[in-house]
N, C-alpha and C. Protein backbone atom coordinates (compact mmCIF):
# COMPACT_ATOMS: atom_id res chain seq x y z
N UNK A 1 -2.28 5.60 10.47
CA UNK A 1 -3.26 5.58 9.39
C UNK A 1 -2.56 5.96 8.09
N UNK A 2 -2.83 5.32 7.00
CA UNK A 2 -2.40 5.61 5.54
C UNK A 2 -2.88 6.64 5.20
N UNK A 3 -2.21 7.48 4.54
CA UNK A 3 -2.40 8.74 3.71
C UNK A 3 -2.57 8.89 2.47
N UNK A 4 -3.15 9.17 1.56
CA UNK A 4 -3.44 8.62 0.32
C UNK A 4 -3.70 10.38 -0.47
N UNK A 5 -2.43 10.81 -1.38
CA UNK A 5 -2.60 11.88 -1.63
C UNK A 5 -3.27 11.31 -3.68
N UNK A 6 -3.94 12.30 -3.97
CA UNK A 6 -4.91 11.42 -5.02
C UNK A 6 -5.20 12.48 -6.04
N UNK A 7 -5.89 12.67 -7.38
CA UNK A 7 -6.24 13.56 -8.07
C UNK A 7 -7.60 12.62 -8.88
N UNK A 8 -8.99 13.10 -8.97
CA UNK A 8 -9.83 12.31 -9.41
C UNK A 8 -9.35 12.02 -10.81
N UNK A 9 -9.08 12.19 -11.49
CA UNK A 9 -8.72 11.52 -12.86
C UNK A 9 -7.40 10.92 -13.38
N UNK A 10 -6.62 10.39 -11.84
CA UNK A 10 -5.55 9.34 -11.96
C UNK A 10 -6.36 8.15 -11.88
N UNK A 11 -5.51 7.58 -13.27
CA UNK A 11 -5.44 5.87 -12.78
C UNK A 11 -4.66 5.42 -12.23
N UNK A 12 -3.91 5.39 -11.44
CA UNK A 12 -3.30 5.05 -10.99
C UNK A 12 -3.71 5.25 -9.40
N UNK A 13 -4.63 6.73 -9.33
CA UNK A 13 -4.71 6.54 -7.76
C UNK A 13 -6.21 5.73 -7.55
N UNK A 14 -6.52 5.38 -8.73
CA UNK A 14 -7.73 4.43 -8.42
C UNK A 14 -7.45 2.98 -8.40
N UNK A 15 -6.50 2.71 -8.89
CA UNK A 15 -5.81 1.43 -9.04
C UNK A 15 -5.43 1.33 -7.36
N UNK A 16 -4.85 2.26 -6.88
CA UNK A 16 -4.57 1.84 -5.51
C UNK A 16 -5.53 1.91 -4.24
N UNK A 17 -6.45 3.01 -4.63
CA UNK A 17 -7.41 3.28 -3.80
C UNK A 17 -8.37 1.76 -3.57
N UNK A 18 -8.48 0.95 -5.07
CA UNK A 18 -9.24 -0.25 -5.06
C UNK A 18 -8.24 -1.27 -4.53
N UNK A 19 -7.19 -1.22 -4.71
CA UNK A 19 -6.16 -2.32 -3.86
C UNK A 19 -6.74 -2.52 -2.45
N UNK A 20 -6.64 -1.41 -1.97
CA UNK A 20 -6.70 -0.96 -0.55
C UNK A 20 -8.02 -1.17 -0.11
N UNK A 21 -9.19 -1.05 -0.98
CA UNK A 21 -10.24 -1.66 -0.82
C UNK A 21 -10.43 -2.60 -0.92
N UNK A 22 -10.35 -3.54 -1.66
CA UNK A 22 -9.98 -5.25 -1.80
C UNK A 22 -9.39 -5.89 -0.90
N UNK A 23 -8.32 -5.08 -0.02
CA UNK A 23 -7.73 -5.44 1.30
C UNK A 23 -8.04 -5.53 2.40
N UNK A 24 -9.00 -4.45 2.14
CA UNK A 24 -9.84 -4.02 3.50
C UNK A 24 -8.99 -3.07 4.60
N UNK A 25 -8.15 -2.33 3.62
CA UNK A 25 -7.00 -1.63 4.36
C UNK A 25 -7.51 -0.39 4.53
N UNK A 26 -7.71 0.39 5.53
CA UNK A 26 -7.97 1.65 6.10
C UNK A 26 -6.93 3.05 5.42
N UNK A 27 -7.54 4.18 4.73
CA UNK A 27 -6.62 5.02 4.23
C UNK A 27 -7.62 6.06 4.45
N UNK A 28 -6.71 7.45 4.39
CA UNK A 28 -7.75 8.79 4.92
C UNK A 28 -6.97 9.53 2.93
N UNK A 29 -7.95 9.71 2.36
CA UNK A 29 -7.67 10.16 0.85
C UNK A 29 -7.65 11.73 1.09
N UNK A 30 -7.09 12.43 0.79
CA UNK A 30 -6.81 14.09 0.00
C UNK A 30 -6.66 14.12 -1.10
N UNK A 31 -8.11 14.31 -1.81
CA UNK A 31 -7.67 14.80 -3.42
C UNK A 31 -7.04 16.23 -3.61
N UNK A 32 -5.72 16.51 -3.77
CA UNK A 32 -5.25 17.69 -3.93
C UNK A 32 -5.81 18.57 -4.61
N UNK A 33 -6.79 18.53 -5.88
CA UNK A 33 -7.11 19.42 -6.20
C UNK A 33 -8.49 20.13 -5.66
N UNK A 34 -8.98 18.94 -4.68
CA UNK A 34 -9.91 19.57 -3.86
C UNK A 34 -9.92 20.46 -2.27
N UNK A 35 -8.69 19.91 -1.67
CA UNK A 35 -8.26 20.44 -0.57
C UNK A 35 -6.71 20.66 -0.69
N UNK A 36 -6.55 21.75 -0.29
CA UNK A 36 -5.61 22.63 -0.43
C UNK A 36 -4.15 21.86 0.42
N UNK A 37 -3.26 21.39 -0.41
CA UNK A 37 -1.89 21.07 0.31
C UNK A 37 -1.17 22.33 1.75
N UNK A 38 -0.50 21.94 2.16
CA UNK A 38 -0.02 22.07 3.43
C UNK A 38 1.24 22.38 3.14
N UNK A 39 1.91 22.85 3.93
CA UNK A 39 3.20 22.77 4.19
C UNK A 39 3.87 21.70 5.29
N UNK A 40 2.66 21.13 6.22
CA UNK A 40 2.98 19.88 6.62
C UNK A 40 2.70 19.04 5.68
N UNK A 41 1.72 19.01 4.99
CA UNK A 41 1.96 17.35 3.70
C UNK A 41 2.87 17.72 3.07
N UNK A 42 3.59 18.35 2.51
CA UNK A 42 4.69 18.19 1.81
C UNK A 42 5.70 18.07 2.40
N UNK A 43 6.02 18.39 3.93
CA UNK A 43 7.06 17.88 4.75
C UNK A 43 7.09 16.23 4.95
N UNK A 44 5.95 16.23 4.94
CA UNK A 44 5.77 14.68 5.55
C UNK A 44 5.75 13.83 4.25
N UNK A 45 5.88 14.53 2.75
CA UNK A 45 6.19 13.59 1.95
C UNK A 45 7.73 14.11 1.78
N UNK A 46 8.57 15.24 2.22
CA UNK A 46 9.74 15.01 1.99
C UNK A 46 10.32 13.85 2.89
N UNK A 47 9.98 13.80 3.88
CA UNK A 47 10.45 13.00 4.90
C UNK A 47 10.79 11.89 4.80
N UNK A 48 10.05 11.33 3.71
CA UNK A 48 10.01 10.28 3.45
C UNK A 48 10.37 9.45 1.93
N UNK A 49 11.26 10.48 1.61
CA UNK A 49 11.73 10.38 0.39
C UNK A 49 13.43 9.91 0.36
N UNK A 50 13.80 9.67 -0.65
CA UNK A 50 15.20 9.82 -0.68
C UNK A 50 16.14 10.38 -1.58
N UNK A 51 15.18 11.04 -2.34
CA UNK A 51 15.78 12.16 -3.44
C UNK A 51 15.49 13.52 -3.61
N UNK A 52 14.47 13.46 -2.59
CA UNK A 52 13.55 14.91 -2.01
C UNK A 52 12.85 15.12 -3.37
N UNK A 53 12.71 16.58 -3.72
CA UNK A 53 11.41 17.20 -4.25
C UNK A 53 11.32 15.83 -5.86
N UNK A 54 12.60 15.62 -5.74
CA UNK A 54 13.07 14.72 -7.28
C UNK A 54 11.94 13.56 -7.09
N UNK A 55 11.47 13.06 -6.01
CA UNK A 55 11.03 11.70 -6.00
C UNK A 55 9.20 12.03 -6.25
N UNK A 56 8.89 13.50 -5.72
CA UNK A 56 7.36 13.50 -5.68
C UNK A 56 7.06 14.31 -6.71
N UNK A 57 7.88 15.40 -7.62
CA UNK A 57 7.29 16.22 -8.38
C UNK A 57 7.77 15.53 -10.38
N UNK A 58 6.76 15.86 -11.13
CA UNK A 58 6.87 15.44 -12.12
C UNK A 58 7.20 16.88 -12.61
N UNK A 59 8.71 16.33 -13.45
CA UNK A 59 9.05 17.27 -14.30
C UNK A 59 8.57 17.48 -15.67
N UNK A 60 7.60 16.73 -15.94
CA UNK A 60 7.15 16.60 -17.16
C UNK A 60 5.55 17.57 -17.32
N UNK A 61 5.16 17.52 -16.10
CA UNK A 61 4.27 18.00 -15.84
C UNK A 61 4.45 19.43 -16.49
N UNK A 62 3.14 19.75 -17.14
CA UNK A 62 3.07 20.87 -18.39
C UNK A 62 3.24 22.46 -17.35
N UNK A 63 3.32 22.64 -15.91
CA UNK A 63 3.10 23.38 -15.32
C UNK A 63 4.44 23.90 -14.91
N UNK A 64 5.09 22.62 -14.81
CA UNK A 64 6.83 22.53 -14.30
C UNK A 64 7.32 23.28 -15.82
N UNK A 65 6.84 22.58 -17.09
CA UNK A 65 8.11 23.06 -18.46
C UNK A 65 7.43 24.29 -18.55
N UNK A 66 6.32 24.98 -18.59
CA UNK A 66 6.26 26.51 -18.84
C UNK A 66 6.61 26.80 -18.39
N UNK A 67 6.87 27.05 -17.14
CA UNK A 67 7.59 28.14 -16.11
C UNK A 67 9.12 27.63 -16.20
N UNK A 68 9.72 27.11 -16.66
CA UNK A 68 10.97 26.30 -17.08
C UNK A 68 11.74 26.29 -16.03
N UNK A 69 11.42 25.28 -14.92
CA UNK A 69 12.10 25.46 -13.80
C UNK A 69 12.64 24.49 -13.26
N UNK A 70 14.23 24.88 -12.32
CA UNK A 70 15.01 23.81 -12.05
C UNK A 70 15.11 23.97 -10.37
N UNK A 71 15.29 22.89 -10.14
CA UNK A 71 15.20 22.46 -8.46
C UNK A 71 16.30 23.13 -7.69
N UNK A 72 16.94 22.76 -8.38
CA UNK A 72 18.51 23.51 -8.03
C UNK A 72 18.30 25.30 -7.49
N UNK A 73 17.80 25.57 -8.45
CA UNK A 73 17.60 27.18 -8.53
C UNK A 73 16.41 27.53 -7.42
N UNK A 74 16.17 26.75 -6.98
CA UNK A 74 14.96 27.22 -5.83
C UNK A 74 14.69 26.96 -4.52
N UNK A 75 14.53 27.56 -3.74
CA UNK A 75 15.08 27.09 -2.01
C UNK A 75 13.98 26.08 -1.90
N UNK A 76 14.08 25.40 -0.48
CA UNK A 76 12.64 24.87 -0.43
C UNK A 76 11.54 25.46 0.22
N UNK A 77 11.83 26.49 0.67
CA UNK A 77 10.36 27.05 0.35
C UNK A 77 9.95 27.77 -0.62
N UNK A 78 10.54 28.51 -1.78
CA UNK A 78 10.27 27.77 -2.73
C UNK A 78 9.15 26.75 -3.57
N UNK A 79 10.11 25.98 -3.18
CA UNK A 79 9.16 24.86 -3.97
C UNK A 79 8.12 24.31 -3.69
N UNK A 80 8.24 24.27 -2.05
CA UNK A 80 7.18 24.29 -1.17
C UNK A 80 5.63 25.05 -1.56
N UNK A 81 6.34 26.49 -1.74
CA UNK A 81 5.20 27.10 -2.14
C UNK A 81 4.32 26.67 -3.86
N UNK A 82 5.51 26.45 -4.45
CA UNK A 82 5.15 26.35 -5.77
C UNK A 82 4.06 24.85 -5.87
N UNK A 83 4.59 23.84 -5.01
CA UNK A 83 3.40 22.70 -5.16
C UNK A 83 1.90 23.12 -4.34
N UNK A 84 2.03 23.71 -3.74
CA UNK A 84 1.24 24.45 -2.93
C UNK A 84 0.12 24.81 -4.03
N UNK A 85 1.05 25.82 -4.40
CA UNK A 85 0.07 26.66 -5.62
C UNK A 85 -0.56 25.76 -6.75
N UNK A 86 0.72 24.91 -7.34
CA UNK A 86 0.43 24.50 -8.41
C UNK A 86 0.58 22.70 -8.21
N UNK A 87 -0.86 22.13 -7.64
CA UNK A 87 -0.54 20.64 -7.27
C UNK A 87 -0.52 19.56 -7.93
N UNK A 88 -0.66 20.00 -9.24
CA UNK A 88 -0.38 19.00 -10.46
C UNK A 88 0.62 18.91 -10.99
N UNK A 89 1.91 19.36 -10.13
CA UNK A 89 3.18 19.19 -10.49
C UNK A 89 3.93 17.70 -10.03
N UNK A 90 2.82 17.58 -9.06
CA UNK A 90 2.98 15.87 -7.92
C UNK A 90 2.65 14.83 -8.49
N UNK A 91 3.81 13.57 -8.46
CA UNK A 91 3.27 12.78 -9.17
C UNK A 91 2.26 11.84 -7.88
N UNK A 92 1.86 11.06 -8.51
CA UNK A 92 0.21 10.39 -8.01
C UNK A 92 0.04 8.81 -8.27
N UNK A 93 -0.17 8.36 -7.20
CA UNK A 93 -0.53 8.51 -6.33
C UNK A 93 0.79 8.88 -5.13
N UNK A 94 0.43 9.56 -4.00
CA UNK A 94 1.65 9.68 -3.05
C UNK A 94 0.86 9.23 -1.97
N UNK A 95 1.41 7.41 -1.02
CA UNK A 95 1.00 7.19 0.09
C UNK A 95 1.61 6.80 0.58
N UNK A 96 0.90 7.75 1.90
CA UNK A 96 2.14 7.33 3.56
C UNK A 96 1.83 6.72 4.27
N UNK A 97 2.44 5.94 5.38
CA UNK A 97 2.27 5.62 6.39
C UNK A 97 3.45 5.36 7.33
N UNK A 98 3.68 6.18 8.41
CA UNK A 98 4.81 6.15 9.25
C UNK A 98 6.01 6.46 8.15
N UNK A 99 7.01 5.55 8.33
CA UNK A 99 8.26 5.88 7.37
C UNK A 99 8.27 5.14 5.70
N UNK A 100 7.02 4.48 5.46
CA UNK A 100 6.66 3.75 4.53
C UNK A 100 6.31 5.16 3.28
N UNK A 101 6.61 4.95 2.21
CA UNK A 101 5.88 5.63 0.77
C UNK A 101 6.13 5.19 -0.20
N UNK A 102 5.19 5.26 -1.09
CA UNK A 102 5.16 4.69 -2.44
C UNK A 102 4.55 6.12 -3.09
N UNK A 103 5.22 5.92 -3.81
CA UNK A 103 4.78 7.26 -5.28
C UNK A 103 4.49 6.54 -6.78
N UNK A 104 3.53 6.72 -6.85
CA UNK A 104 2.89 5.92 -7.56
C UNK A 104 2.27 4.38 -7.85
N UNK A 105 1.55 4.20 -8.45
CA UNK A 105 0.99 2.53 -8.50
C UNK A 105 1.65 1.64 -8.88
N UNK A 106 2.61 0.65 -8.00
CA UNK A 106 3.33 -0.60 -8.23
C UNK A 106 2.44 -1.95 -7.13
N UNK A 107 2.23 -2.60 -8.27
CA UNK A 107 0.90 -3.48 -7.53
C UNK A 107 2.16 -4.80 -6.83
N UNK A 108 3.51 -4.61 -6.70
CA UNK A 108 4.30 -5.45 -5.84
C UNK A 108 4.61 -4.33 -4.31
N UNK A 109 5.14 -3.37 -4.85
CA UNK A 109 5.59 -2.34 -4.12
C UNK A 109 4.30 -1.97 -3.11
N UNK A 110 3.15 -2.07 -2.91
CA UNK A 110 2.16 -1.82 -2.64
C UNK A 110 1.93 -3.05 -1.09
N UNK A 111 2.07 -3.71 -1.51
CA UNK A 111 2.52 -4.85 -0.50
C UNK A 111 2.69 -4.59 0.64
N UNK A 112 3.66 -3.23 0.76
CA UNK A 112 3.91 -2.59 2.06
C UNK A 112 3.66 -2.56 3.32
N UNK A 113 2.24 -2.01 2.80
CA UNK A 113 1.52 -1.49 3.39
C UNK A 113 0.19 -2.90 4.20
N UNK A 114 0.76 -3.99 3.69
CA UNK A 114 -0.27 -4.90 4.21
C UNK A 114 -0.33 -4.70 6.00
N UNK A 115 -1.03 -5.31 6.73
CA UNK A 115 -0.96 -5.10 7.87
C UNK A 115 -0.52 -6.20 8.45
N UNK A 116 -0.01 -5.65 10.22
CA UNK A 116 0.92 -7.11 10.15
C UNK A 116 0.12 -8.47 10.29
N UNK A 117 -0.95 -8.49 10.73
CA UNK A 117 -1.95 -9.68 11.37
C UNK A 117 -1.77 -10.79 9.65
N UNK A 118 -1.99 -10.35 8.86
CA UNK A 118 -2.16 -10.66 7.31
C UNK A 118 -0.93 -11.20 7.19
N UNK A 119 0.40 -10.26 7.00
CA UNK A 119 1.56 -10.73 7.17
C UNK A 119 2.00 -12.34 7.85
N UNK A 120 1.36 -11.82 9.17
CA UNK A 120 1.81 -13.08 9.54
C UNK A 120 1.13 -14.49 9.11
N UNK A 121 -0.37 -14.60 8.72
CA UNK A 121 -1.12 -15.25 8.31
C UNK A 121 -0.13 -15.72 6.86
N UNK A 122 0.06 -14.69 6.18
CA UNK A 122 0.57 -15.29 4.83
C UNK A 122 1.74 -16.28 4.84
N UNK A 123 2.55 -15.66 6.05
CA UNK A 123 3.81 -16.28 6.11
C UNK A 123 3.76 -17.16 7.33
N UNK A 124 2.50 -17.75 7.87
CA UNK A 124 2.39 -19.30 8.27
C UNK A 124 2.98 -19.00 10.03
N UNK A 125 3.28 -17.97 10.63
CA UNK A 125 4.09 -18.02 11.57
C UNK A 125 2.87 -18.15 12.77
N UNK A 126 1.48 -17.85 12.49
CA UNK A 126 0.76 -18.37 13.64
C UNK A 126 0.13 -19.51 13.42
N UNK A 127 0.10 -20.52 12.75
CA UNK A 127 -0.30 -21.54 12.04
C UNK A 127 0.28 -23.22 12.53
N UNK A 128 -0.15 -23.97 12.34
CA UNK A 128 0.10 -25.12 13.08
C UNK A 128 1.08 -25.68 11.62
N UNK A 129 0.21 -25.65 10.10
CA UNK A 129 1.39 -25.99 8.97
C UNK A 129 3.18 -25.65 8.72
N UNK A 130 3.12 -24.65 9.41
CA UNK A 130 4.88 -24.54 9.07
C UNK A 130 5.27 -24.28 7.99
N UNK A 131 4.28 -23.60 7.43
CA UNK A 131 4.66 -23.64 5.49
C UNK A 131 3.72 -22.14 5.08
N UNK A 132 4.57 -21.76 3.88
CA UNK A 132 3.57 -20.70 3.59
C UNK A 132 2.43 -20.63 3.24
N UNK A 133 1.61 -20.10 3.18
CA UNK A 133 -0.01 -20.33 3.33
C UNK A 133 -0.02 -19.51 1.75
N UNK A 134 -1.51 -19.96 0.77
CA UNK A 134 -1.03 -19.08 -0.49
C UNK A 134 -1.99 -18.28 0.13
N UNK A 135 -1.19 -17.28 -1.19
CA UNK A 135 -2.33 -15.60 -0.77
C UNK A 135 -3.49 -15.90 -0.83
N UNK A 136 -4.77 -16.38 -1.45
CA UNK A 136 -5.95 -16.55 -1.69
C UNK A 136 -6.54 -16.64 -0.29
N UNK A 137 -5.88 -18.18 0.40
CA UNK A 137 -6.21 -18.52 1.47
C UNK A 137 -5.85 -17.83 2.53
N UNK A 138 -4.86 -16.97 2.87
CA UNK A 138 -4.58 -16.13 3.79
C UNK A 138 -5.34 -14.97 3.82
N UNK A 139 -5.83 -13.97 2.41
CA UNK A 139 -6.46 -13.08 2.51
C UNK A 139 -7.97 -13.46 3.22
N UNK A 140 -8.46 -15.22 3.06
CA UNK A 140 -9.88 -15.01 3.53
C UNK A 140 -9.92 -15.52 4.71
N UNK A 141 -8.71 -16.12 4.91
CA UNK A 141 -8.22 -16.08 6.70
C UNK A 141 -8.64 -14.86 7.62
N UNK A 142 -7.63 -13.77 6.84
CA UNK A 142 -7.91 -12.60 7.81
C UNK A 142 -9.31 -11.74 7.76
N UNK A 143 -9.76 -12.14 6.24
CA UNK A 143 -11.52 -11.37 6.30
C UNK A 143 -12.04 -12.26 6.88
N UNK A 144 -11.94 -13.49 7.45
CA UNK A 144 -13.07 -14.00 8.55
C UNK A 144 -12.20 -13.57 9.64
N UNK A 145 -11.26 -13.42 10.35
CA UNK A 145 -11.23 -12.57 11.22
C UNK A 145 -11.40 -11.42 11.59
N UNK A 146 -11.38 -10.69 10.61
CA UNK A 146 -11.83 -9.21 10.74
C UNK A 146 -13.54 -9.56 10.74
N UNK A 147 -14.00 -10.44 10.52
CA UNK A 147 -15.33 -10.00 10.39
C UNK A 147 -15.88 -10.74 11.27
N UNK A 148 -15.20 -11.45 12.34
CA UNK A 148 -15.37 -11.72 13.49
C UNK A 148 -15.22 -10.69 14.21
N UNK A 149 -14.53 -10.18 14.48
CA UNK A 149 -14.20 -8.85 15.45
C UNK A 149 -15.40 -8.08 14.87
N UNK A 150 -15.81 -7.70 14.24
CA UNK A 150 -16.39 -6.78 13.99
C UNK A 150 -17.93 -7.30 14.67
N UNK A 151 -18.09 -8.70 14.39
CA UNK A 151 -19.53 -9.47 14.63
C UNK A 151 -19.42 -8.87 16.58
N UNK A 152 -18.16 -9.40 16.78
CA UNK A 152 -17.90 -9.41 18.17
C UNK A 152 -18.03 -8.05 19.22
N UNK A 153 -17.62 -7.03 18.05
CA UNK A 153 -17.57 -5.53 18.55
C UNK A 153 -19.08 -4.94 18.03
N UNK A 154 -19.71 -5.19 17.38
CA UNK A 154 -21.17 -4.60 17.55
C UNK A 154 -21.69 -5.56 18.20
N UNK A 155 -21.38 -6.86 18.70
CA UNK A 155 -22.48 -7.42 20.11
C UNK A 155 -22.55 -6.91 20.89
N UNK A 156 -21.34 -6.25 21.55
CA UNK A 156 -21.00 -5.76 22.77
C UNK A 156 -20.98 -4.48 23.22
């Protein structure tokens, strides 16, 4: 399941939150400033990084320059604690899934996360044409299949 870490007054995490709705893609949202970060969500967004705290925390963020603080100078727990405390230091949107993340709203980069049934629809590989299928027509490919299954799973 997608993880969708969020703050109500990003655009950006509404920009993706509606992607994902338009997709019909399944995500479980944590607005950080409503429920309290973890020391497992922030593992599970280091995990998945490749520059560590560098890739999820904004240094610009007015919380990071008062306290005038450098990464270097601080263990990770630490810092751990400090996003903890202070979760508007994160940039936004942060979503996971398995080894997949995107930090922030890139409406190519976002793509990712499509699922594979779609995937394959787009790229023609269960298809009798042999050719790529355009997006328009593939996305309403898979919403009449999904909405078959669904017809199919409340008959039964």
């Amino acid at each position: 399941m997608i993880q969708m870490y969020t703050t109500p007054s990003c655009s950006s995490c509404r920009k993706a939150k509606k992607w994902f709705e338009e997709h019909r893609i399944e995500y479980r949202e944590k607005n950080i400033f409503n429920i309290k970060l973890t020391k497992d969500d922030i593992m599970l967004m280091l995990k998945n990084t490749e520059s560590g705290f560098e890739d999820i925390i904004s240094t610009r963020s007015k919380v990071f320059q008062e306290k005038n603080l450098s990464f270097e100078d601080m263990s990770l727990r630490e810092l751990t604690e400090f996003i903890i405390e202070h979760p508007s230091v994160l940039r936004r949107p942060i979503i996971i899934e398995d080894a997949k993340m995107q930090v922030g709203y890139n409406e190519d980069e976002i793509r990712m996360f499509i699922p594979k049934r779609l995937r394959e629809i787009i790229m023609c590989t269960t298809c009798d044409k042999g050719e790529d299928c355009d997006y328009v027509h593939a996305l309403e490919t898979y919403f009449k299949e999904l909405s078959e299954k669904d017809h199919a799973h409340k008959s039964s």
